[in-house]
C-alpha atoms as a PDB file:
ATOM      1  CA  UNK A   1     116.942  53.092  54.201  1.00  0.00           C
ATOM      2  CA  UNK A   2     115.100  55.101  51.765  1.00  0.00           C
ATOM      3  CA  UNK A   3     116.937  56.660  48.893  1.00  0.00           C
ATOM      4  CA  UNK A   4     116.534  58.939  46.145  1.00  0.00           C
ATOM      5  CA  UNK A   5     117.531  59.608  42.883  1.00  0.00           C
ATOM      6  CA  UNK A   6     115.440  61.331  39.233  1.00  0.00           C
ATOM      7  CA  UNK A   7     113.667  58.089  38.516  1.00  0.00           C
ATOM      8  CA  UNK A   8     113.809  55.650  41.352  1.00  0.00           C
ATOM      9  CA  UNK A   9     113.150  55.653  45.293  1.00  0.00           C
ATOM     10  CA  UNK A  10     115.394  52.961  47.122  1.00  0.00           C
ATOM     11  CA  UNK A  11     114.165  51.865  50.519  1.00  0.00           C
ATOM     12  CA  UNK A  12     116.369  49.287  52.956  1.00  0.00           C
ATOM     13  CA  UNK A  13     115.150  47.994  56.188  1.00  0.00           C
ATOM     14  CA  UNK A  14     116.647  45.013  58.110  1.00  0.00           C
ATOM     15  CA  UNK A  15     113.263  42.459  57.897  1.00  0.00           C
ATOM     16  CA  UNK A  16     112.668  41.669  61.582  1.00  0.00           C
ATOM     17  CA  UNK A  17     110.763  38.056  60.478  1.00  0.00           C
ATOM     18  CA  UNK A  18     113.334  37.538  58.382  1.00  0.00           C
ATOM     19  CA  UNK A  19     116.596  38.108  59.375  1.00  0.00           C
ATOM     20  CA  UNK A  20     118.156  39.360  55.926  1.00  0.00           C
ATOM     21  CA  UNK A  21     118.680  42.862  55.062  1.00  0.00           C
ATOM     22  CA  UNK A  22     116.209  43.684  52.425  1.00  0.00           C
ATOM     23  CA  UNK A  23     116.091  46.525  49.878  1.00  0.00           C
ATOM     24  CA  UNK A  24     113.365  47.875  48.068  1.00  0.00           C
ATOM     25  CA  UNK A  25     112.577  49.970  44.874  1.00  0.00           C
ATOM     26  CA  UNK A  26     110.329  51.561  42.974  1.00  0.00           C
ATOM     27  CA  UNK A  27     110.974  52.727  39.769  1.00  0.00           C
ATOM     28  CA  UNK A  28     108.536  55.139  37.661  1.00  0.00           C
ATOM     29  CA  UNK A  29     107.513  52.395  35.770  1.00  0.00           C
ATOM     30  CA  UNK A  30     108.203  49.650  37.538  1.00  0.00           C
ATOM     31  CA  UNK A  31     106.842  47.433  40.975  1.00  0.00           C
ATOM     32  CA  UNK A  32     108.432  47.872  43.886  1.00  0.00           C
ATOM     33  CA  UNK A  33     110.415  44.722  44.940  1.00  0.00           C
ATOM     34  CA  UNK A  34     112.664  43.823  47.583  1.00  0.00           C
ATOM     35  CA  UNK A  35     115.843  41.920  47.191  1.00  0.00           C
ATOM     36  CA  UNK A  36     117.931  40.040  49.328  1.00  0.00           C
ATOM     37  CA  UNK A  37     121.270  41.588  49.580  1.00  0.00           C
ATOM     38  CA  UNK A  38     123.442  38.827  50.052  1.00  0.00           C
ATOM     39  CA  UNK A  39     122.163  36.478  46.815  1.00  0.00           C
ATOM     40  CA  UNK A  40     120.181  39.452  44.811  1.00  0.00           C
ATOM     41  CA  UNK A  41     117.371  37.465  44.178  1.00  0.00           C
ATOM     42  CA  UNK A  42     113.977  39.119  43.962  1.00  0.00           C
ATOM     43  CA  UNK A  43     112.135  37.994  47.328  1.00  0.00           C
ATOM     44  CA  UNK A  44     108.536  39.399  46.767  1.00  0.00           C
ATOM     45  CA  UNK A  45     106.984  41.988  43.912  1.00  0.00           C
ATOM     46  CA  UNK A  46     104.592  44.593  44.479  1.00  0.00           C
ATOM     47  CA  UNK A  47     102.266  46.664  42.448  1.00  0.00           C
ATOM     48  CA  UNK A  48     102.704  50.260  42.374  1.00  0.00           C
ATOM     49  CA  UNK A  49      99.716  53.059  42.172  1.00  0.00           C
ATOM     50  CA  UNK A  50     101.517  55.790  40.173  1.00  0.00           C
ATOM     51  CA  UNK A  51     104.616  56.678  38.724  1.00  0.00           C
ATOM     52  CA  UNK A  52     107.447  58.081  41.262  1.00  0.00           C
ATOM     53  CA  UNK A  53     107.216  61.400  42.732  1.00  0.00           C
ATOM     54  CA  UNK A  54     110.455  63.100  41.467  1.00  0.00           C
ATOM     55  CA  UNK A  55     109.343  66.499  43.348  1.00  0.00           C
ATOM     56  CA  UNK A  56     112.045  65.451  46.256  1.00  0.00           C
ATOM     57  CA  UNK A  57     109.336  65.444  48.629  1.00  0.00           C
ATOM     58  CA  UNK A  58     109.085  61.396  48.886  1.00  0.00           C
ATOM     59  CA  UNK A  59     111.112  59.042  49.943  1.00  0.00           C
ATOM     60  CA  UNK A  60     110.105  58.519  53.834  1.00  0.00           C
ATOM     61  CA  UNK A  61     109.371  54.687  54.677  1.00  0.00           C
ATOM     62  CA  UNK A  62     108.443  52.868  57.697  1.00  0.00           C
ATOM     63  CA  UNK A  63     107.797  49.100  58.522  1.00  0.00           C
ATOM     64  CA  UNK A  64     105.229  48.267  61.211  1.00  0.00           C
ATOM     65  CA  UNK A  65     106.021  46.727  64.459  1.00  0.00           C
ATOM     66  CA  UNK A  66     105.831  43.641  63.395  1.00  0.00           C
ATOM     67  CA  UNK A  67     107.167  44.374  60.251  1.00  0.00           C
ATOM     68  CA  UNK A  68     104.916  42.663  58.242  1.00  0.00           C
ATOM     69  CA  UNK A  69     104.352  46.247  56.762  1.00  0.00           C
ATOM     70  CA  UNK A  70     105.341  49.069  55.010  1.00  0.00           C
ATOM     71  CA  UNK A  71     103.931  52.791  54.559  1.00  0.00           C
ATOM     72  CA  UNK A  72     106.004  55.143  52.465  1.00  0.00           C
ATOM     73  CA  UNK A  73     105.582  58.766  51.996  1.00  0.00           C
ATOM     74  CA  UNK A  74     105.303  59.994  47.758  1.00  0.00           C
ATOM     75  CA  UNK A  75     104.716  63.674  48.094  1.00  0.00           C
ATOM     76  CA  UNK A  76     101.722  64.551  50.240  1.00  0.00           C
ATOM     77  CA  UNK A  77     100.145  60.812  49.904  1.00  0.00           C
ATOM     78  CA  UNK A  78     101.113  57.808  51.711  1.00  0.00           C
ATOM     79  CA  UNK A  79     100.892  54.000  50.025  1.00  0.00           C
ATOM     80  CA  UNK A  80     101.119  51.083  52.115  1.00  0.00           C
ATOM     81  CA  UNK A  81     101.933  47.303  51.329  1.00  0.00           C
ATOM     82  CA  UNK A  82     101.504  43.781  53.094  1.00  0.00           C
ATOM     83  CA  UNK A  83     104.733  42.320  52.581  1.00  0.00           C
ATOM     84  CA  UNK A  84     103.403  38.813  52.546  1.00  0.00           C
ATOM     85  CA  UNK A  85     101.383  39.800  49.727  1.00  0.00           C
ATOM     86  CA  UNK A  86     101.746  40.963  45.744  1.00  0.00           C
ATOM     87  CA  UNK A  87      98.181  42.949  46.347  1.00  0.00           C
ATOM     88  CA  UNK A  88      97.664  46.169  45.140  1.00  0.00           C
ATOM     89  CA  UNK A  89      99.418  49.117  48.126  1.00  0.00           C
ATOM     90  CA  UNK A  90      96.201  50.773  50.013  1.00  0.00           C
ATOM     91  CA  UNK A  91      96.291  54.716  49.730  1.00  0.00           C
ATOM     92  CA  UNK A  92      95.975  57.359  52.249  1.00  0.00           C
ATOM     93  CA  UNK A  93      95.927  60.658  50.971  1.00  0.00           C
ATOM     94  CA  UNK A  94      94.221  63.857  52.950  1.00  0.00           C
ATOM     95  CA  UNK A  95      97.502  66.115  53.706  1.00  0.00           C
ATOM     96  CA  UNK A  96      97.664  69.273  51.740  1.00  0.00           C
ATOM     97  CA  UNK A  97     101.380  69.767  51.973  1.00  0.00           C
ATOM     98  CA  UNK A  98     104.703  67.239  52.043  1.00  0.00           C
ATOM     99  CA  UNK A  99     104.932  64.407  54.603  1.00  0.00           C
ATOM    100  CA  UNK A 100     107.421  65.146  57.518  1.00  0.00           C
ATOM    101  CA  UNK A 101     106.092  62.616  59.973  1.00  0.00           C
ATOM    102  CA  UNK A 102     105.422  58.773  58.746  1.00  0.00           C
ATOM    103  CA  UNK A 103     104.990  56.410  62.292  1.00  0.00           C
ATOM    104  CA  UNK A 104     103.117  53.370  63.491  1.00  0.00           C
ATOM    105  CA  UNK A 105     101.770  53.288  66.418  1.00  0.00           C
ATOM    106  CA  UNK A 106     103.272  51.115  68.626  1.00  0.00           C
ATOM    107  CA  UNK A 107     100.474  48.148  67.949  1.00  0.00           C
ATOM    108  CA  UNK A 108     101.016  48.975  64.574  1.00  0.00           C
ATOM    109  CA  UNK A 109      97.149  49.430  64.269  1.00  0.00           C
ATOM    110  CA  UNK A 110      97.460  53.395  63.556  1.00  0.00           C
ATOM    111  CA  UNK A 111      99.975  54.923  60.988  1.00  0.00           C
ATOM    112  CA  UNK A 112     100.708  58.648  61.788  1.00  0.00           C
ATOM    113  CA  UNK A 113     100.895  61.400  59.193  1.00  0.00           C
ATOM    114  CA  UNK A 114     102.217  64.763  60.267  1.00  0.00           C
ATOM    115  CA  UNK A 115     102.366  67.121  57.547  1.00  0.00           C
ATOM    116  CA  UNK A 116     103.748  69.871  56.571  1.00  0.00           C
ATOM    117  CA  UNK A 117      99.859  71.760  55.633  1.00  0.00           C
ATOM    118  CA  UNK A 118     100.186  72.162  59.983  1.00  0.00           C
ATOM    119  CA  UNK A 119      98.452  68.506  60.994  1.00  0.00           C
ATOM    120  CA  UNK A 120      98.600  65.356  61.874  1.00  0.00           C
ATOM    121  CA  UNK A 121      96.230  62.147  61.139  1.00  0.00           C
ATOM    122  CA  UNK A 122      95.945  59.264  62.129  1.00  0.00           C
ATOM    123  CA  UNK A 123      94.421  55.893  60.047  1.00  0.00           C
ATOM    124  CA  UNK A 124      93.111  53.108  61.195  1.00  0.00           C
ATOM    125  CA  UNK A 125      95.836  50.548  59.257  1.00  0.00           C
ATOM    126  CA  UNK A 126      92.783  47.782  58.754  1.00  0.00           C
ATOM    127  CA  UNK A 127      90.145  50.021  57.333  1.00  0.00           C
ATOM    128  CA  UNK A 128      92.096  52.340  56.126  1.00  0.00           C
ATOM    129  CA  UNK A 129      89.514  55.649  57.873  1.00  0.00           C
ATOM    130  CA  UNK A 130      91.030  58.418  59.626  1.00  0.00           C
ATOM    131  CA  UNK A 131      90.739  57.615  62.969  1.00  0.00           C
ATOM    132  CA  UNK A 132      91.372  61.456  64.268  1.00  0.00           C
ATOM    133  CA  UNK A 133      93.649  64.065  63.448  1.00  0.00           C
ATOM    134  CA  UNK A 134      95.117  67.406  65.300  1.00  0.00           C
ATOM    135  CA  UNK A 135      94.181  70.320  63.153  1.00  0.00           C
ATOM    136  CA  UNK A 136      95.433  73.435  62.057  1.00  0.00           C
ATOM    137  CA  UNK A 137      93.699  74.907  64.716  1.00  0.00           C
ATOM    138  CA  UNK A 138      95.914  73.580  66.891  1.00  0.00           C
ATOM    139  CA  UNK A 139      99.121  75.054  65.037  1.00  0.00           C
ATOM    140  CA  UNK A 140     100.857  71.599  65.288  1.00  0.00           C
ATOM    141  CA  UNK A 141     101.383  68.649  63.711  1.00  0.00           C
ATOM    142  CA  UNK A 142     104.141  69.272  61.071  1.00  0.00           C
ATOM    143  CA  UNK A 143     106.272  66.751  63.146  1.00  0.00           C
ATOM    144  CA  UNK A 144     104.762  64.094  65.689  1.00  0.00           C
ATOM    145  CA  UNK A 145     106.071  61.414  67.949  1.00  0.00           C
ATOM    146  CA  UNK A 146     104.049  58.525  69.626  1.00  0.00           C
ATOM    147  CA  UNK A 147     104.706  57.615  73.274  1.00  0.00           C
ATOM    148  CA  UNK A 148     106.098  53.936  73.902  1.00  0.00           C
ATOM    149  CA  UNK A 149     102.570  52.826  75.312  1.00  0.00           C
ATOM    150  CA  UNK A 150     101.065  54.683  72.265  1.00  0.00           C
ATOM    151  CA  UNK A 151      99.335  56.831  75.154  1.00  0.00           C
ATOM    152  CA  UNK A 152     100.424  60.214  74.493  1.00  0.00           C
ATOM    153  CA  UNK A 153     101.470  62.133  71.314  1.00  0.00           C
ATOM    154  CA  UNK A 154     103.943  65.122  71.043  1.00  0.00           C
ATOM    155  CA  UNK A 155     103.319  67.527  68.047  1.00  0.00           C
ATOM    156  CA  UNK A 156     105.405  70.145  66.527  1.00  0.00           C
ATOM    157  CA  UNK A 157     105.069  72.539  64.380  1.00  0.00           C
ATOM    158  CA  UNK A 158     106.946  76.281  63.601  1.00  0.00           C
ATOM    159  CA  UNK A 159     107.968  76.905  67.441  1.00  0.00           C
ATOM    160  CA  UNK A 160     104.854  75.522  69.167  1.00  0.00           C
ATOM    161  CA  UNK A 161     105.544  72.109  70.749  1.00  0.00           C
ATOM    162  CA  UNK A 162     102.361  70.529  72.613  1.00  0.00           C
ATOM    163  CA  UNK A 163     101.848  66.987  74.125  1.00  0.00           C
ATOM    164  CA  UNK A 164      98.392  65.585  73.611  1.00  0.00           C
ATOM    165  CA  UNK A 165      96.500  62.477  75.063  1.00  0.00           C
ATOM    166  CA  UNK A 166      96.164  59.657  72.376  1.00  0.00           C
ATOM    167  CA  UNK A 167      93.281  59.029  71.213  1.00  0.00           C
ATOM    168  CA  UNK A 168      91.610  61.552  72.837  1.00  0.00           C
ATOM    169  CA  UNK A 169      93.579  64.714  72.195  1.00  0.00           C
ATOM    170  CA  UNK A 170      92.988  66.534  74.992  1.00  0.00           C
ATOM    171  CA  UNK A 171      96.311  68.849  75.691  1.00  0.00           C
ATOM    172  CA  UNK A 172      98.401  67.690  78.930  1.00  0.00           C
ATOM    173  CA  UNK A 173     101.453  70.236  78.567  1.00  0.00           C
ATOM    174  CA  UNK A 174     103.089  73.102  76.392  1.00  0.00           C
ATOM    175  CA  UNK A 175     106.246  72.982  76.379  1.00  0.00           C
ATOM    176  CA  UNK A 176     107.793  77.174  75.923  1.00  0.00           C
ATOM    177  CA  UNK A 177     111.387  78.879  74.847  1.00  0.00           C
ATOM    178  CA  UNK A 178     111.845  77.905  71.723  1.00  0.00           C
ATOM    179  CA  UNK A 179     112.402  81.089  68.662  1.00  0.00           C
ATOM    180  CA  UNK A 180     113.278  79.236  65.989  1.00  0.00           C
ATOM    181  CA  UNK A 181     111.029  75.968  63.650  1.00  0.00           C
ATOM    182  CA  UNK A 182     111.149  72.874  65.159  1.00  0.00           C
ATOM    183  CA  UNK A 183     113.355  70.153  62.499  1.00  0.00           C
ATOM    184  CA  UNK A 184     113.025  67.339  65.035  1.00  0.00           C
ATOM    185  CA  UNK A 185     111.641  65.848  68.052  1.00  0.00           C
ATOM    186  CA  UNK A 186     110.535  62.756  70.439  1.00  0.00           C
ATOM    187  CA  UNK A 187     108.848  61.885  73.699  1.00  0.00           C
ATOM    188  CA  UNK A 188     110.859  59.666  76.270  1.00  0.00           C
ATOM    189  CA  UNK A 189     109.777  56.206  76.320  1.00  0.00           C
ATOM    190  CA  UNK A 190     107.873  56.920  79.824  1.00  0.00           C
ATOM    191  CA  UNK A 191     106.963  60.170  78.645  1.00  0.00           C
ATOM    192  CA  UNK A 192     109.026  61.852  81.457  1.00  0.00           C
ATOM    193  CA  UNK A 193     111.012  64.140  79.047  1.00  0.00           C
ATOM    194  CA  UNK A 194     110.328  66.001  75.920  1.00  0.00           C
ATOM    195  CA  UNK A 195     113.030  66.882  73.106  1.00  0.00           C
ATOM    196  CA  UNK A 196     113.176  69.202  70.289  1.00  0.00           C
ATOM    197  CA  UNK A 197     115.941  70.188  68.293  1.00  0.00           C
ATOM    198  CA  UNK A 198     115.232  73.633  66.065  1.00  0.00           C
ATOM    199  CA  UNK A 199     117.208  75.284  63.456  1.00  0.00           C
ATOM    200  CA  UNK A 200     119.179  77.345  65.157  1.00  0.00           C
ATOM    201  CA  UNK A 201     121.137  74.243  66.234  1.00  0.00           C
ATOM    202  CA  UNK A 202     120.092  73.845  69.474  1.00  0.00           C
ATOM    203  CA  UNK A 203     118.376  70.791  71.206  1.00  0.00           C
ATOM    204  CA  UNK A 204     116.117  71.562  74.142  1.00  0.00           C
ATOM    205  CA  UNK A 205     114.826  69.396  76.736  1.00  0.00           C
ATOM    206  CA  UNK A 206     111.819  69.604  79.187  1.00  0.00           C
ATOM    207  CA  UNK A 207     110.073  68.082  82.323  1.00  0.00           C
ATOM    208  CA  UNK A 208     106.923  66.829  81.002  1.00  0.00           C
ATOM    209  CA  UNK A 209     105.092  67.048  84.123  1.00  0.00           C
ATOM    210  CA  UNK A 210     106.188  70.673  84.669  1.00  0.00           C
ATOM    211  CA  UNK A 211     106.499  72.007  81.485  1.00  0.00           C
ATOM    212  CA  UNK A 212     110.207  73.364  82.863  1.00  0.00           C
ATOM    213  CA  UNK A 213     113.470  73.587  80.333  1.00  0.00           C
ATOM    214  CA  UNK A 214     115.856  71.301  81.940  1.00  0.00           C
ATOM    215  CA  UNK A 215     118.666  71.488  78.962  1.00  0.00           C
ATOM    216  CA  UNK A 216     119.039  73.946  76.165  1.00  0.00           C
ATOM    217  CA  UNK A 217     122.483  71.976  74.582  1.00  0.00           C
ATOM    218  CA  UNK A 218     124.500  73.505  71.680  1.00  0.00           C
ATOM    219  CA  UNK A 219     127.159  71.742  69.778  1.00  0.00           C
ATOM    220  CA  UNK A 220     125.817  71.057  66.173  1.00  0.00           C
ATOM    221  CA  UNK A 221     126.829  73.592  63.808  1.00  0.00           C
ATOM    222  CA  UNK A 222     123.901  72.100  60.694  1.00  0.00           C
ATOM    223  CA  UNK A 223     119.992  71.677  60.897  1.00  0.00           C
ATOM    224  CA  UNK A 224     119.441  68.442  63.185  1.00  0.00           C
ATOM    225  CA  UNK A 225     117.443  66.221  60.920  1.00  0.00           C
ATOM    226  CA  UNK A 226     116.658  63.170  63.764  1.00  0.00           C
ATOM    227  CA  UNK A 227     116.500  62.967  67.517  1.00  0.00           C
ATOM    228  CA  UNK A 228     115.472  59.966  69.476  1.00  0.00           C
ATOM    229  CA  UNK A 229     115.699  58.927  73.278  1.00  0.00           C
ATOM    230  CA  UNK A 230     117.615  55.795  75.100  1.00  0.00           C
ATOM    231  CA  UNK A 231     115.951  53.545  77.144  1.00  0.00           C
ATOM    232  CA  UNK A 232     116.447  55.019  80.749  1.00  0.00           C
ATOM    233  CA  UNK A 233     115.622  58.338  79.837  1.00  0.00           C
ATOM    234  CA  UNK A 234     119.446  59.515  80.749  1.00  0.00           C
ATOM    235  CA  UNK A 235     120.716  60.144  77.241  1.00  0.00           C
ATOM    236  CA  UNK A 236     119.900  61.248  73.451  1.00  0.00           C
ATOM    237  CA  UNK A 237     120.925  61.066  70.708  1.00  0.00           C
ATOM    238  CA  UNK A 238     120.758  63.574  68.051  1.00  0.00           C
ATOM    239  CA  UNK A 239     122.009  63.380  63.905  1.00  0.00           C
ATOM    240  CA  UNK A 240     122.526  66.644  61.951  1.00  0.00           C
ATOM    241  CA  UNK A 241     123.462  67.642  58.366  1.00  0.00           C
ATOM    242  CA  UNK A 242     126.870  68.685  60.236  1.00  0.00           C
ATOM    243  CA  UNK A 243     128.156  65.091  59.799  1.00  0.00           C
ATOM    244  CA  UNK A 244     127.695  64.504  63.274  1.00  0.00           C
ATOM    245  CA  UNK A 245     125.917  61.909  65.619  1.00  0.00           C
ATOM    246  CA  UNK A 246     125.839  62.840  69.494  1.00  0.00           C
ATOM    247  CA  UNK A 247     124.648  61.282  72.446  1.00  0.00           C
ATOM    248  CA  UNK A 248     123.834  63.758  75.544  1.00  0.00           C
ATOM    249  CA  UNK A 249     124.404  63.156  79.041  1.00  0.00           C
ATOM    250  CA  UNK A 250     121.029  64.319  80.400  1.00  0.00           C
ATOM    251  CA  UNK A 251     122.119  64.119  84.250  1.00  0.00           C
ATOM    252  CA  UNK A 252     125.296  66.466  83.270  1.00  0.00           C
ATOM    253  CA  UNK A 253     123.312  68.115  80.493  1.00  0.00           C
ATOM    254  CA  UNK A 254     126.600  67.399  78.200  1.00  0.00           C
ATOM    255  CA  UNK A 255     128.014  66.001  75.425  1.00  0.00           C
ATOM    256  CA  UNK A 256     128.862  62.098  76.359  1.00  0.00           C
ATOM    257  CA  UNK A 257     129.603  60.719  72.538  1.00  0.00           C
ATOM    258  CA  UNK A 258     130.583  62.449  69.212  1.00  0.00           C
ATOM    259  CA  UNK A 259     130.213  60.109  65.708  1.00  0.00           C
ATOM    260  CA  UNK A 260     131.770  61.345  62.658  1.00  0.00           C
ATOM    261  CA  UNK A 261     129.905  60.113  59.281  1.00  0.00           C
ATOM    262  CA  UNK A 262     131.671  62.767  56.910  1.00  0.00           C
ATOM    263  CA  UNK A 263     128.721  63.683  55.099  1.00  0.00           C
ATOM    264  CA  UNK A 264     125.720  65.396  56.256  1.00  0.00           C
ATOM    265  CA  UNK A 265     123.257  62.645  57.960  1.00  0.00           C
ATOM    266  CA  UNK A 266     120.225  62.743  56.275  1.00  0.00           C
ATOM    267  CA  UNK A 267     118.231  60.285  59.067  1.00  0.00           C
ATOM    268  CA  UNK A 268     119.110  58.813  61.869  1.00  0.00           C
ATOM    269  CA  UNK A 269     117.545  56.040  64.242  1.00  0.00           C
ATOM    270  CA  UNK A 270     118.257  54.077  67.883  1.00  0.00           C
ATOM    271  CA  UNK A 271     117.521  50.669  68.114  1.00  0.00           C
ATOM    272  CA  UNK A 272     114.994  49.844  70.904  1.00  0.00           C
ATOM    273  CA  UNK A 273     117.345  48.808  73.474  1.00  0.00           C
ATOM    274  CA  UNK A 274     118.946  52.034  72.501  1.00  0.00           C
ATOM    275  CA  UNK A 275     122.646  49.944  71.757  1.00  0.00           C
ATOM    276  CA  UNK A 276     123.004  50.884  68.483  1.00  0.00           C
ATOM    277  CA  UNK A 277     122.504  53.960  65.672  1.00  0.00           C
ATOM    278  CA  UNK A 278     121.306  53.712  61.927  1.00  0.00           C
ATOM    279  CA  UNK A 279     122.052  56.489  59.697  1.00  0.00           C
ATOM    280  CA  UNK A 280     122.571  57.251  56.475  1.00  0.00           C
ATOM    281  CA  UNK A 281     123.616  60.083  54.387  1.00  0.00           C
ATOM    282  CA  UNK A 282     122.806  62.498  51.244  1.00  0.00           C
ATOM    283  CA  UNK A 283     125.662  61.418  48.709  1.00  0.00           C
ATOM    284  CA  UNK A 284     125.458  60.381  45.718  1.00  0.00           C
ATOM    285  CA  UNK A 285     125.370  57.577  45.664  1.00  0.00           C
ATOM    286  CA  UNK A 286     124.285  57.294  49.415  1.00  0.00           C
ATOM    287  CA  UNK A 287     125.486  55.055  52.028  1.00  0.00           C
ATOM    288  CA  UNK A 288     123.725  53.615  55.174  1.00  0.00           C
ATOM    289  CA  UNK A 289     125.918  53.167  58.850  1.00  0.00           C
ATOM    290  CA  UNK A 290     125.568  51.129  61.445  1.00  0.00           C
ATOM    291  CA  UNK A 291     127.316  52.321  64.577  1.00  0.00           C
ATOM    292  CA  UNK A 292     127.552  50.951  68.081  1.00  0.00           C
ATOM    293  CA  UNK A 293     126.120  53.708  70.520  1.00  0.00           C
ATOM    294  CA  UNK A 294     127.791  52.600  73.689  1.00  0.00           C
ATOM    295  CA  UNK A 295     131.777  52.820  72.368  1.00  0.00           C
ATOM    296  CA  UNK A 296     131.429  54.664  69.190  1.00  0.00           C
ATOM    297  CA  UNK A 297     132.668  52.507  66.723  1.00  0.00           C
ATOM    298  CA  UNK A 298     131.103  52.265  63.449  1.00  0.00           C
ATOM    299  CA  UNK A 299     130.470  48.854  62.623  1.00  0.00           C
ATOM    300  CA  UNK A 300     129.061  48.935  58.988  1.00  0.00           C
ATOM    301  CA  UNK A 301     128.804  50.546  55.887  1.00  0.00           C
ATOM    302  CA  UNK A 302     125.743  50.062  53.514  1.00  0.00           C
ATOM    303  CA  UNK A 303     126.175  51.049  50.192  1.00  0.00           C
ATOM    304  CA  UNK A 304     123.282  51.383  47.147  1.00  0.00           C
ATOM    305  CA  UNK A 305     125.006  49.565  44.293  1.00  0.00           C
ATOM    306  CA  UNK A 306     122.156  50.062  41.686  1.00  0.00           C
ATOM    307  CA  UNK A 307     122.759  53.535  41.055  1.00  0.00           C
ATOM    308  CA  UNK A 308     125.851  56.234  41.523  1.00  0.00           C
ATOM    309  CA  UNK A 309     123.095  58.944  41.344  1.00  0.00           C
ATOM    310  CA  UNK A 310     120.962  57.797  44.375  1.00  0.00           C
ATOM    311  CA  UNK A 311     120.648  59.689  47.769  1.00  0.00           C
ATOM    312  CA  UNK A 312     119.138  57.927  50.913  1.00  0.00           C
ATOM    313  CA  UNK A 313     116.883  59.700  52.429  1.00  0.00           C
ATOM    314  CA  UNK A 314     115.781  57.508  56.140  1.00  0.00           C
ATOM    315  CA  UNK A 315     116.480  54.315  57.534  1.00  0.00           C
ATOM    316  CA  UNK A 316     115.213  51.616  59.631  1.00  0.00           C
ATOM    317  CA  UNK A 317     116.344  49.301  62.409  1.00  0.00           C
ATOM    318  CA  UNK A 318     114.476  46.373  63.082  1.00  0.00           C
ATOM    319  CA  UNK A 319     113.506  45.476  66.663  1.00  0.00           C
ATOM    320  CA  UNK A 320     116.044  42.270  66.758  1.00  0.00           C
ATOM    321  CA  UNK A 321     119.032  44.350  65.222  1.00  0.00           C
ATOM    322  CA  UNK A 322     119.399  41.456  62.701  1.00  0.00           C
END
């Protein structure tokens, strides 16, 4: 979970090597560390590049597939650490405008950057190079969402939505009918089925291989801040800043499960098996969920003890759910 306060950015991810639930924090003049939750101990230090970003724009945080990494967003720059390491974080900077996209690829040997200047890059994680990039050009890129074979990519930006080959970039499909900005989207782990969600509260739903609008479905009544796809390709799940999680029948094209968070859910994620749902709201101080997907119950509540000022701002689910 990433959280956010004046002087300190919080960040809590379940460790997939190790099985404890691990926060870390960086503090405008401090290292970022991570601590085990249960005992509070300090687990492993590392050295920071600059002070925090207190322009609101930082905060998003990824781990790589194998989690023995993690990229997080300060502004329009992204630093990234090797957790079984106190080395200095490597830098990627290039975006003119705030991070909105932070992903690994699903090797973990890319790290995608779509910003909101209109692109997205890509870095090789090893030598740290851009590797390619969509450009302005293109009109896309503020959001971006790897395919599960890290095959295809699906940009978004304003109300252009385009799906791309990976690496080669070459377009495959334009997806049409949307009037309003894009706030979130994903690609079905086939690549079958295409989602965006825009901010006139709707979530829309195409054919990839005809381009067609199989579902426009309306039931959140606040910008949807997350959307990701089930394994299956038969439901979704969207989060919003309406306090709401929902999962969509896409067979019936309707609403199949309704989660109440009371308070606006600031990020939202499916495990890969797609049984359960991170979130994790705005409030001060913030609080991270843990919900099971298939009967709705919620089944945990993470709360940021360090601070009663801090707001989270994304969470993570590791791969083992531990």
């Amino acid at each position: 979970v990433s959280a956010e306060s004046g002087v300190f950015s919080l960040d809590t991810r379940i460790n997939q090597p190790d099985p404890r639930l691990a926060w870390l924090a960086t503090q405008a003049t401090s290292p970022l560390f991570t601590l085990d939750t249960k005992s509070g101990a300090i687990n492993t230090t590392f050295t920071t590049l600059a002070p925090y970003d207190s322009s609101g724009q930082g905060g998003r945080a990824r781990f790589s597939p194998d989690g023995q990494q993690l990229a997080k967003a300060d502004g329009s720059r992204v630093v990234m650490w090797h957790l079984q390491n106190t080395k200095p974080p490597l830098l990627f900077s290039g975006p003119s405008g705030a991070i909105n996209t932070l992903e690994f690829s699903p090797l973990g040997d890319q790290l995608l950057i779509g910003s909101a200047d209109g692109t997205a890059r890509w870095w090789d994680t090893a030598t740290r190079a851009v590797a390619g990039q969509l450009s302005s050009a293109t009109s896309v890129g503020s959001l971006a969402a790897w395919s599960a074979d890290g095959a295809r990519l699906l940009a978004g930006s304003g109300t252009l939505l385009k799906l791309f080959t990976f690496p080669g970039t070459n377009g495959l499909q334009t997806f049409t009918g949307l009037s309003t900005p894009i706030t979130a989207l994903a690609l079905s782990a086939d690549g079958s089925l295409a989602l965006a969600a825009t901010s006139d509260r709707l979530v829309y739903v195409w054919d990839v291989a005809t381009g067609s609008l199989l579902w426009r479905l309306a039931g959140h009544t606040g910008i949807i801040t997350a959307a990701a796809f089930r394994p299956g390709n038969t439901n979704a799940m969207t989060a919003s800043l309406d306090g709401t999680i929902r999962v969509w029948d896409l067979a019936q094209g309707v609403e199949k499960l309704f989660l109440w968070q009371n308070a606006p859910v600031a990020d939202a994620v499916l495990s890969p098996d797609g049984s359960l749902i991170a979130t994790c709201d705005n409030g001060n101080p913030g609080r991270a969920y843990l919900w099971d997907s298939q009967q709705g119950g919620l089944l945990r509540v993470f709360k940021d003890t360090s601070s009663d000022f801090s707001q989270m701002r994304g969470v993570a689910l590791s791969p083992d759910h531990t």
